[in-house]
N, C-alpha and C. Protein backbone atom coordinates (compact mmCIF):
# COMPACT_ATOMS: atom_id res chain seq x y z
N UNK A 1 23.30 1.50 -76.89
CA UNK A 1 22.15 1.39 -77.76
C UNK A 1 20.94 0.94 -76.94
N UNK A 2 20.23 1.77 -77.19
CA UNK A 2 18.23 1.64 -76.04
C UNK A 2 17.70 0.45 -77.34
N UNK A 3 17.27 -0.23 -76.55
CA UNK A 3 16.15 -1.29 -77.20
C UNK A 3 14.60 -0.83 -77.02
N UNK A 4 13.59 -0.72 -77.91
CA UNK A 4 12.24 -0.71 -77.19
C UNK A 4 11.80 -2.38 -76.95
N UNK A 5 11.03 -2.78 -75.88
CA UNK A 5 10.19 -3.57 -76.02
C UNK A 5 9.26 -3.67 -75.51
N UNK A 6 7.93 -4.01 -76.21
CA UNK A 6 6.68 -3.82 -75.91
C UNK A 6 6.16 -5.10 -75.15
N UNK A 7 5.84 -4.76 -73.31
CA UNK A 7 5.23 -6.13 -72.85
C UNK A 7 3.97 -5.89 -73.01
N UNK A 8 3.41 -6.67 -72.29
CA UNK A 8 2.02 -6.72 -72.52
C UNK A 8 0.82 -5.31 -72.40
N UNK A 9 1.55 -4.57 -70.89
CA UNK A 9 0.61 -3.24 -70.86
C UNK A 9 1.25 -2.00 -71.14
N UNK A 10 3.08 -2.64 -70.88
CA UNK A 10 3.68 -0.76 -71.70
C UNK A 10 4.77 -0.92 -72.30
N UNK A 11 5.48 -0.37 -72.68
CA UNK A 11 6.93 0.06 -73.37
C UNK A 11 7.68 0.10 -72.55
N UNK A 12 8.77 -0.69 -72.58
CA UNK A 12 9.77 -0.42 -71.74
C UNK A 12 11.28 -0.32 -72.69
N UNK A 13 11.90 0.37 -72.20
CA UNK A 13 13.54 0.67 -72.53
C UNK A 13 14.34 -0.36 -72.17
N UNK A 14 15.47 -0.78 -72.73
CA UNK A 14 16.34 -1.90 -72.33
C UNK A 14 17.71 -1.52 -73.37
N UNK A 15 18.59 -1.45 -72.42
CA UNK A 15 20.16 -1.59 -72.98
C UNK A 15 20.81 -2.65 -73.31
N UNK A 16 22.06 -2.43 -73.93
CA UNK A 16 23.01 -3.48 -74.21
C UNK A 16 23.40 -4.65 -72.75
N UNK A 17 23.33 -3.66 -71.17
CA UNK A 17 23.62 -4.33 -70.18
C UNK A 17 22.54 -5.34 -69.84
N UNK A 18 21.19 -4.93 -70.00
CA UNK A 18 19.86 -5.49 -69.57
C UNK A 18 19.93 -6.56 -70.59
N UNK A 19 20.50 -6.53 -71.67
CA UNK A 19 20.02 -7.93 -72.52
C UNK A 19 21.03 -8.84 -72.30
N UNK A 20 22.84 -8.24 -71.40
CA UNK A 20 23.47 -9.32 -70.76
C UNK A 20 23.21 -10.00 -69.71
N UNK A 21 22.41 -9.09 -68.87
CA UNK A 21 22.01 -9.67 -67.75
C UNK A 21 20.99 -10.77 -67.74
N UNK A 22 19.91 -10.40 -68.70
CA UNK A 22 18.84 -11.48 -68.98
C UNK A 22 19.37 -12.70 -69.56
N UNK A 23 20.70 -12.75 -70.81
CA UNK A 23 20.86 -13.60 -71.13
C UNK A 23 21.69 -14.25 -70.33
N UNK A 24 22.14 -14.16 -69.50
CA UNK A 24 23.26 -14.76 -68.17
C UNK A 24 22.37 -15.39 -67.15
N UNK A 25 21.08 -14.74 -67.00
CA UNK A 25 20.46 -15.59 -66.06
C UNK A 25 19.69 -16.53 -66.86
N UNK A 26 19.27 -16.58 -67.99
CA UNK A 26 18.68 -17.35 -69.03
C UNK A 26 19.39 -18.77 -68.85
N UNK A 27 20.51 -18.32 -68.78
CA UNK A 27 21.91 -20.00 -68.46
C UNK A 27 21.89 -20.13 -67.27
N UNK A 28 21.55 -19.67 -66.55
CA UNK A 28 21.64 -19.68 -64.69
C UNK A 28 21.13 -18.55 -63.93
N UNK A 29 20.29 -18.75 -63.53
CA UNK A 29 19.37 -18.18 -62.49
C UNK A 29 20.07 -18.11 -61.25
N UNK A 30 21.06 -18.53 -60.79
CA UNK A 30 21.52 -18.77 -59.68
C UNK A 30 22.89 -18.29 -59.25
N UNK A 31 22.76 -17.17 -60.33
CA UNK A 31 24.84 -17.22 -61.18
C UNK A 31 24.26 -15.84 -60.19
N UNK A 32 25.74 -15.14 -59.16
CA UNK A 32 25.89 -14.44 -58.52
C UNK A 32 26.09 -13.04 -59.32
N UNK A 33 25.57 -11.90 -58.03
CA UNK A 33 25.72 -10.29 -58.59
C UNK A 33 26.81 -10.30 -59.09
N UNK A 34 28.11 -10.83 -58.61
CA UNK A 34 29.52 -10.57 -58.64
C UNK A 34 29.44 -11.26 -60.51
N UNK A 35 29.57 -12.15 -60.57
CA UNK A 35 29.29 -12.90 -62.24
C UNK A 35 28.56 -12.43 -63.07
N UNK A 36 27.26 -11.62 -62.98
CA UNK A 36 26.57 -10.85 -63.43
C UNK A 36 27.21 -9.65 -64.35
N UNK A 37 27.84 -9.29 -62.86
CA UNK A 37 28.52 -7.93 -63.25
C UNK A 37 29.29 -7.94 -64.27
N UNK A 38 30.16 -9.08 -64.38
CA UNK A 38 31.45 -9.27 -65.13
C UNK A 38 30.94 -8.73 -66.74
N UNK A 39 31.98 -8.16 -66.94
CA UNK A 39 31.44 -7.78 -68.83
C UNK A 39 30.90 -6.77 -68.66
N UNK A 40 30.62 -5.88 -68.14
CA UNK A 40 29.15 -5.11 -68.01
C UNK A 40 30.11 -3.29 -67.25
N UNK A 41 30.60 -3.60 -66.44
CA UNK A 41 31.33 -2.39 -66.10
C UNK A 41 30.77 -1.61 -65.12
N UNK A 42 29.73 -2.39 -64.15
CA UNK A 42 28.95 -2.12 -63.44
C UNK A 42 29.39 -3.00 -61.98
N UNK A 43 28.85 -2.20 -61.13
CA UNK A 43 29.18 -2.37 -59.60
C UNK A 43 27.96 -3.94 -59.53
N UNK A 44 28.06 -4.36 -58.23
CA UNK A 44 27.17 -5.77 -57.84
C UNK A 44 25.77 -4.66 -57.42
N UNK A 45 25.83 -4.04 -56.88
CA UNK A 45 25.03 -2.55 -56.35
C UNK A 45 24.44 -2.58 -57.75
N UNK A 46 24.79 -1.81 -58.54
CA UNK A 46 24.52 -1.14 -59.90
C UNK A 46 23.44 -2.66 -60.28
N UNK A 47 23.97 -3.73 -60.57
CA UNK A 47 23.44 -4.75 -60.92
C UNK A 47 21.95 -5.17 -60.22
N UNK A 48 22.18 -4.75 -59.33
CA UNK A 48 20.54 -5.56 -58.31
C UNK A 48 20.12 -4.38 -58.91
N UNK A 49 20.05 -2.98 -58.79
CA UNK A 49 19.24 -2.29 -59.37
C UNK A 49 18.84 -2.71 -60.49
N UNK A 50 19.24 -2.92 -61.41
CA UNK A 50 18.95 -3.62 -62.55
C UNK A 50 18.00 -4.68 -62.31
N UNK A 51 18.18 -5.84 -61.51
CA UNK A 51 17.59 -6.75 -61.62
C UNK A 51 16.15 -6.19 -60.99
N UNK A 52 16.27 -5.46 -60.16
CA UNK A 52 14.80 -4.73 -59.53
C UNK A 52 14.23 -4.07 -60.65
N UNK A 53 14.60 -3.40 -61.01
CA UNK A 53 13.96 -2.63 -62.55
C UNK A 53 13.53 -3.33 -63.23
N UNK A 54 13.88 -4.47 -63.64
CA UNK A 54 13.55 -5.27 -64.82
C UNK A 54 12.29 -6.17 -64.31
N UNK A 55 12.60 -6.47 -63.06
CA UNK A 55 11.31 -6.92 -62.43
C UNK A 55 10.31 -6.32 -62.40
N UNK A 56 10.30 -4.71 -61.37
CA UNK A 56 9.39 -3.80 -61.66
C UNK A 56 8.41 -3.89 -62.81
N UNK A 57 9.12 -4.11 -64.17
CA UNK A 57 8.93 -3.50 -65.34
C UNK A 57 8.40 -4.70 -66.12
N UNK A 58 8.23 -5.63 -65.16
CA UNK A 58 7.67 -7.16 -65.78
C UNK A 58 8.51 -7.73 -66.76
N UNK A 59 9.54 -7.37 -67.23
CA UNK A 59 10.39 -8.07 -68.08
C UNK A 59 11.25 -9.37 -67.44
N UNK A 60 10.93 -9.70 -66.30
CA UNK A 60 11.83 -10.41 -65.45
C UNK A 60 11.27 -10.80 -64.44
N UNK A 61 10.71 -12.63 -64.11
CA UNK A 61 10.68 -12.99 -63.16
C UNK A 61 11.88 -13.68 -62.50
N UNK A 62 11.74 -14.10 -61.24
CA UNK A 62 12.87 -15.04 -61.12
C UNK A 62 12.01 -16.19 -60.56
N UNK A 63 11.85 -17.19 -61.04
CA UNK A 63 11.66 -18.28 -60.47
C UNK A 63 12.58 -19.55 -60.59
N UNK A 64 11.85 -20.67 -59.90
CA UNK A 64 12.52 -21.99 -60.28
C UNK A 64 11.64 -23.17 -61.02
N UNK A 65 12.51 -23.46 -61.49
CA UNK A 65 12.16 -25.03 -62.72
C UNK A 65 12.58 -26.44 -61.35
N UNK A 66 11.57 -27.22 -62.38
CA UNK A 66 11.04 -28.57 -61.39
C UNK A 66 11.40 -29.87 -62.45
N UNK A 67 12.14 -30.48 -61.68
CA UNK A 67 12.51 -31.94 -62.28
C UNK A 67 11.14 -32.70 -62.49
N UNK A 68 9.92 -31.93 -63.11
CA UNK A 68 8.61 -33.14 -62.78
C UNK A 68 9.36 -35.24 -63.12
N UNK A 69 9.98 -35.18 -64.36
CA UNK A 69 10.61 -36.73 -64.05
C UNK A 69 10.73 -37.49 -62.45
N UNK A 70 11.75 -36.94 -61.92
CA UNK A 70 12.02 -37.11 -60.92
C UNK A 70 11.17 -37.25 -60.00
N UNK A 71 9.66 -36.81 -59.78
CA UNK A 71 8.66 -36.35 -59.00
C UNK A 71 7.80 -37.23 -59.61
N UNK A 72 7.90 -38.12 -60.35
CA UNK A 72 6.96 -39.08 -60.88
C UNK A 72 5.86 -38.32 -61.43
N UNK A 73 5.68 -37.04 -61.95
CA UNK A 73 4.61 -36.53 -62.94
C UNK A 73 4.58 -36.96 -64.27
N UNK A 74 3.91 -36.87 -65.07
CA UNK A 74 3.64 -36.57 -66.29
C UNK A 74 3.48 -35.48 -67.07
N UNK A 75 4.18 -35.03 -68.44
CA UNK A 75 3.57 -34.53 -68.86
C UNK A 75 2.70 -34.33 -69.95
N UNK A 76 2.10 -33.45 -70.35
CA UNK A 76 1.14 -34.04 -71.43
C UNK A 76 0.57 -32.24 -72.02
N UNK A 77 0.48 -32.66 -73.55
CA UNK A 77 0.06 -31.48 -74.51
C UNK A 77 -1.52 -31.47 -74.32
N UNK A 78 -2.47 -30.42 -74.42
CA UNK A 78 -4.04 -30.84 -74.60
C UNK A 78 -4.21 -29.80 -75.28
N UNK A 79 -4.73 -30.40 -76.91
CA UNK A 79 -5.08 -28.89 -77.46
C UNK A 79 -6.60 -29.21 -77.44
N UNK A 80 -7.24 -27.83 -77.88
CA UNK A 80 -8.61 -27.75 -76.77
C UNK A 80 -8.92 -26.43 -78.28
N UNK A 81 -9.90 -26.54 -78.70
CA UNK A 81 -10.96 -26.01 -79.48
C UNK A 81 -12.11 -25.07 -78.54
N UNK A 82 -11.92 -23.99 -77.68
CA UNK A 82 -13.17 -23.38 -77.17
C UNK A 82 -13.69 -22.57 -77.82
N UNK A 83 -14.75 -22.64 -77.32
CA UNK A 83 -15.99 -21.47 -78.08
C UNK A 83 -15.94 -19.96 -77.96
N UNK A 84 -16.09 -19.60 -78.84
CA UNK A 84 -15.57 -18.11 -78.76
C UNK A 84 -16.21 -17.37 -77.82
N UNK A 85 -17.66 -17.51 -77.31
CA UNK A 85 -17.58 -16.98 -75.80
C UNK A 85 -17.70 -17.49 -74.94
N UNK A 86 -17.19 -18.07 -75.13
CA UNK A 86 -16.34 -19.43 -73.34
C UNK A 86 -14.98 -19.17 -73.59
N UNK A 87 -14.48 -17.74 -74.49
CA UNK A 87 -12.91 -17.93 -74.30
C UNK A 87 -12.33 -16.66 -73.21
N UNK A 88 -13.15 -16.05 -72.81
CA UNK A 88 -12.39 -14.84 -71.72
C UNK A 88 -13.02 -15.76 -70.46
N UNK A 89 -14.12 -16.42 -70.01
CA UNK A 89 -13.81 -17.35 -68.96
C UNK A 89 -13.07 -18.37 -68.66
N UNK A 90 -12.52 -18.68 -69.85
CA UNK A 90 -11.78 -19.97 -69.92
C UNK A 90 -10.24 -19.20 -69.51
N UNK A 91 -9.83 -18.35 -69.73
CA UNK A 91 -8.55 -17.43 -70.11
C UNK A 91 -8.58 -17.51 -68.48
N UNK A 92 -9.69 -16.70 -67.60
CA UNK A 92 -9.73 -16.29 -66.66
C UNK A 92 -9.38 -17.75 -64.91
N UNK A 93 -10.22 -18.91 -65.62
CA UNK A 93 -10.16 -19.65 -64.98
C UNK A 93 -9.23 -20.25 -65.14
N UNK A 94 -8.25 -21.05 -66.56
CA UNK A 94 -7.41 -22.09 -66.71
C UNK A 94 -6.38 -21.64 -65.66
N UNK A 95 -5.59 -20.09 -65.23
CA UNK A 95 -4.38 -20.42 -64.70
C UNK A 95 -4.32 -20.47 -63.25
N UNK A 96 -5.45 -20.97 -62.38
CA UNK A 96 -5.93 -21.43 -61.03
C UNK A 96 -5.65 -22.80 -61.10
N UNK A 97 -5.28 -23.79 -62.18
CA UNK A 97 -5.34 -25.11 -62.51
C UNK A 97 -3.79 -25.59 -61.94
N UNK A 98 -3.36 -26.09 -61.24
CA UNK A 98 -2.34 -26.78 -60.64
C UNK A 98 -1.38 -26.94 -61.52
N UNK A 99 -2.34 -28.04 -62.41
CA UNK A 99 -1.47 -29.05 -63.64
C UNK A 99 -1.60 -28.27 -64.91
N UNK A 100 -1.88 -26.97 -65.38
CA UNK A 100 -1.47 -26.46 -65.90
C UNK A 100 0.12 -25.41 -66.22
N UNK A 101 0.78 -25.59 -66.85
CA UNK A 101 2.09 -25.37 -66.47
C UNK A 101 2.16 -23.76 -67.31
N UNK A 102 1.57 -24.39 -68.91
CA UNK A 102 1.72 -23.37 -70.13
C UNK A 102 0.42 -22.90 -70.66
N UNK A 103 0.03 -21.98 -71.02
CA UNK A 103 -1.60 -21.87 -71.76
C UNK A 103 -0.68 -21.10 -72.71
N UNK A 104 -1.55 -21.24 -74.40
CA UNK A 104 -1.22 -20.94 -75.13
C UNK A 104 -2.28 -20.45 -76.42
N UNK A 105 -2.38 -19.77 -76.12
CA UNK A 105 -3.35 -18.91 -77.58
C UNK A 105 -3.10 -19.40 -78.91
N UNK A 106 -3.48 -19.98 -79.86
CA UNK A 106 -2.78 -20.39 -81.12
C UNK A 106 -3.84 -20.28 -82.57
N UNK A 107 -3.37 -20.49 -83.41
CA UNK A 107 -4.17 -20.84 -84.47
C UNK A 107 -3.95 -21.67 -85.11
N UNK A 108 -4.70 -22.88 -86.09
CA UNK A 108 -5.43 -23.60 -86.08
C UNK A 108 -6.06 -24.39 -86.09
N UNK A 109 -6.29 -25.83 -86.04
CA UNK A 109 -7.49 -26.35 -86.13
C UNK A 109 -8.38 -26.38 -84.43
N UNK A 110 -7.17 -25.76 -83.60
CA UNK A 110 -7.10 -25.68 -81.92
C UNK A 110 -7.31 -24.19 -82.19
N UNK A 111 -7.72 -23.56 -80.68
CA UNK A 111 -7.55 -22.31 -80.54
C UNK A 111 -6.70 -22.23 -78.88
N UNK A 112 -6.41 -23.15 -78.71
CA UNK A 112 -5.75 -23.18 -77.23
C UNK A 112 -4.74 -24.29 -77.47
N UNK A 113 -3.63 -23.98 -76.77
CA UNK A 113 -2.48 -25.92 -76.32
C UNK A 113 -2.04 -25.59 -75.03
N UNK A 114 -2.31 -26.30 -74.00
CA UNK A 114 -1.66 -26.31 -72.67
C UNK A 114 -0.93 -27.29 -72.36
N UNK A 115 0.37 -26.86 -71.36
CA UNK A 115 1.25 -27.99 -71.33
C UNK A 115 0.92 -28.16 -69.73
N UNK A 116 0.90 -29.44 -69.82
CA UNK A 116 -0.22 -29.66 -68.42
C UNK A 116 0.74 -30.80 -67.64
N UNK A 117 0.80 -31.21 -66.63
CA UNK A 117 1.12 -32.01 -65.60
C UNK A 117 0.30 -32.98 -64.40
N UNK A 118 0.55 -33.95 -64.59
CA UNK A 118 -0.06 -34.58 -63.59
C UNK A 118 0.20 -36.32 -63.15
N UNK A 119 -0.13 -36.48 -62.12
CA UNK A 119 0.74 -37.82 -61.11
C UNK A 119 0.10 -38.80 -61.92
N UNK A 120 -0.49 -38.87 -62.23
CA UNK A 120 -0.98 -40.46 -62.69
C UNK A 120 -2.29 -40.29 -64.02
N UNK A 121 -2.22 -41.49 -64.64
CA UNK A 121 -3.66 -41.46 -65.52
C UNK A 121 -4.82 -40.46 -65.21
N UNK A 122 -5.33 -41.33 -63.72
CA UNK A 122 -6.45 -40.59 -62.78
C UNK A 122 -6.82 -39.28 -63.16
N UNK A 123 -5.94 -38.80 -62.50
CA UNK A 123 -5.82 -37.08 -62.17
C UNK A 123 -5.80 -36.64 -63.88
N UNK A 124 -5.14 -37.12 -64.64
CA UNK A 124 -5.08 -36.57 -65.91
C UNK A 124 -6.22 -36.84 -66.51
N UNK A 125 -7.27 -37.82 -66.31
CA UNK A 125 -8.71 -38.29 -66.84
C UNK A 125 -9.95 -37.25 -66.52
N UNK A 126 -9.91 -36.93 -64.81
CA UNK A 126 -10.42 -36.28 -64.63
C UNK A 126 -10.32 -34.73 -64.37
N UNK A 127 -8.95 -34.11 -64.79
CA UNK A 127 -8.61 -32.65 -64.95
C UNK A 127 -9.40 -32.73 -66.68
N UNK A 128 -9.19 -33.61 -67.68
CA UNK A 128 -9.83 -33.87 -68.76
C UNK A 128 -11.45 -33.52 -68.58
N UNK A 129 -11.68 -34.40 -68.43
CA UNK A 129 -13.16 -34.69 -68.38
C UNK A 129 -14.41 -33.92 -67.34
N UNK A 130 -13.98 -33.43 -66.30
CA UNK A 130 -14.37 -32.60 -65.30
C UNK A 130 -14.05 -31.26 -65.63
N UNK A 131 -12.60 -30.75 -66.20
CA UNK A 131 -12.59 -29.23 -66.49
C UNK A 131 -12.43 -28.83 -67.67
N UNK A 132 -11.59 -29.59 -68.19
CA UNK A 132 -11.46 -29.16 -69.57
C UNK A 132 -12.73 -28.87 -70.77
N UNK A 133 -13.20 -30.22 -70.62
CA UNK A 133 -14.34 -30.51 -71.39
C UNK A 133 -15.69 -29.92 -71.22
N UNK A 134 -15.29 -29.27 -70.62
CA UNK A 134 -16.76 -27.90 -70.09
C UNK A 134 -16.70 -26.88 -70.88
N UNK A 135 -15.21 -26.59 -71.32
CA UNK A 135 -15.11 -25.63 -72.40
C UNK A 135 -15.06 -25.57 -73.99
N UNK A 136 -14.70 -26.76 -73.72
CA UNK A 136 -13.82 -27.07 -75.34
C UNK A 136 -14.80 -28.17 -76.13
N UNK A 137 -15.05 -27.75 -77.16
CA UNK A 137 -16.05 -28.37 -78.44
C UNK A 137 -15.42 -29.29 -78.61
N UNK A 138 -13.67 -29.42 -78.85
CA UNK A 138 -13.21 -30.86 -79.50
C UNK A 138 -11.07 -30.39 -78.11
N UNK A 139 -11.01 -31.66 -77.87
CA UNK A 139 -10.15 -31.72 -77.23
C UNK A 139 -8.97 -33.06 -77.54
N UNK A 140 -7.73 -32.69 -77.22
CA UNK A 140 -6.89 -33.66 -77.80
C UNK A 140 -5.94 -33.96 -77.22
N UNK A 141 -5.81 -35.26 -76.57
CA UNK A 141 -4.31 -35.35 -75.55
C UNK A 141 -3.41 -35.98 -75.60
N UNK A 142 -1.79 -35.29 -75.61
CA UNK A 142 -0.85 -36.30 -76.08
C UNK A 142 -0.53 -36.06 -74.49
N UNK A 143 0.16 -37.31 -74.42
CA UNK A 143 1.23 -37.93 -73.37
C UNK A 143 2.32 -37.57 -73.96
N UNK A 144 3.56 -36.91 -73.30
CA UNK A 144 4.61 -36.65 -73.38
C UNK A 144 5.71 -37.50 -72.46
N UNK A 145 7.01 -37.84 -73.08
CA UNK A 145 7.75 -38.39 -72.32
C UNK A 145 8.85 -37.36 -71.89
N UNK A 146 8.31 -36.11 -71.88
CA UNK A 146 9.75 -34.63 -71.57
C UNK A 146 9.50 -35.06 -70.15
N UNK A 147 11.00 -35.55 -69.52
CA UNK A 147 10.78 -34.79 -68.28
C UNK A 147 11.82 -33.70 -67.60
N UNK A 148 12.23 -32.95 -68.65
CA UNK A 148 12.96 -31.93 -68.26
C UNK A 148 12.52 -30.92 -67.22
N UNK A 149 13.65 -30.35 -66.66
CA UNK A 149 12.74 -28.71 -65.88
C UNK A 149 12.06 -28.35 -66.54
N UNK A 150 11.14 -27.98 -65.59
CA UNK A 150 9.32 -26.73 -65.67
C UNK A 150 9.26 -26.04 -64.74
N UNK A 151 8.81 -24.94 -64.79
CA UNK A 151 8.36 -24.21 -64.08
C UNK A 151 6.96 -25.00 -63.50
N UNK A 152 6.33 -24.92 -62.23
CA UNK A 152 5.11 -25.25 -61.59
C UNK A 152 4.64 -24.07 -60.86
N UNK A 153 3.44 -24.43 -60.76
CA UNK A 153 2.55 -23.23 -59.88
C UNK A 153 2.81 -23.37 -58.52
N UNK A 154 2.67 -24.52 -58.82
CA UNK A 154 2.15 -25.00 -56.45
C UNK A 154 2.44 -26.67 -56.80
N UNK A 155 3.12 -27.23 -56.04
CA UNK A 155 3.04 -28.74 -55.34
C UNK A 155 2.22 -29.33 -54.61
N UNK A 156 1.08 -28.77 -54.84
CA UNK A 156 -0.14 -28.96 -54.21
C UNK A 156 -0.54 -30.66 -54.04
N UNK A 157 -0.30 -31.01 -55.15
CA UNK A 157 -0.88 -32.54 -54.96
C UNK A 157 0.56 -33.43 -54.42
N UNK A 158 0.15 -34.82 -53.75
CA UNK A 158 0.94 -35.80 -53.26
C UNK A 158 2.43 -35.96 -54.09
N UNK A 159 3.22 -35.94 -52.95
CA UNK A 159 4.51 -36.15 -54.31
C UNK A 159 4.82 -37.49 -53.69
């Protein structure tokens, strides 16, 4: 059975194997061609093709998640109210931001929530107040105590 699903710029096709494979690495990213394969009736060969395709086809990155806990970060929610034309510069600039992890389009009393990161008060005062607040009419910040895996951009700042 073909699945359609629509990413962002096209249509792509996806089988019964492609939605085992995604959901197997969904539990582990790290789980081998050979384990992959299992269930599926497909060679380790057959399988990387797959995983190349799906990449190709933007349905599939592979990255890694970050203990920020462990790394002494923070994290923290900021929902952010921008102006409707400060919102394709804002779109354009937010994901150059380090301590941005998530941007999120939403509706309403916000039109944005980012799940953001950063080492100390400091850095979180002035990613606030220096970038944020250039865009956003009304802004709002929770402190979070998650420190589960995240995905990060760059380790750019002091660990």
């Amino acid at each position: 059975m073909l699945f359609k699903i629509q990413t962002r710029d096209k249509e792509v096709m996806l089988d019964e194997t492609d939605l085992i494979i995604i959901s197997k690495l969904t539990g582990d990213g790290r789980i081998s061609l050979t384990e992959l394969s299992e269930g599926t009736k497909l060679s380790r060969v057959a399988i990387a093709n797959r995983l190349e395709k799906l990449g190709n086809q933007g349905v599939l990155k592979v990255s890694a998640l970050v203990n920020l806990g462990k790394l002494n970060y923070q994290t923290f929610l900021v929902e952010l109210q921008i102006q409707n034309n400060k919102v394709p510069q804002f779109k354009k600039i937010i994901v150059n931001f380090p301590q941005v992890i998530h941007s999120f389009e939403v509706i309403g009393p916000y039109n944005f929530m980012l799940v953001c990161a950063s080492k100390n008060n400091l850095e979180l005062k002035d990613f606030v107040e220096n970038t944020l607040k250039k865009f956003a009419e009304n802004c709002k910040v929770l402190i979070s105590s998650n420190t589960e895996f995240m995905p990060m951009k760059s380790l750019k700042h002091d660990i």
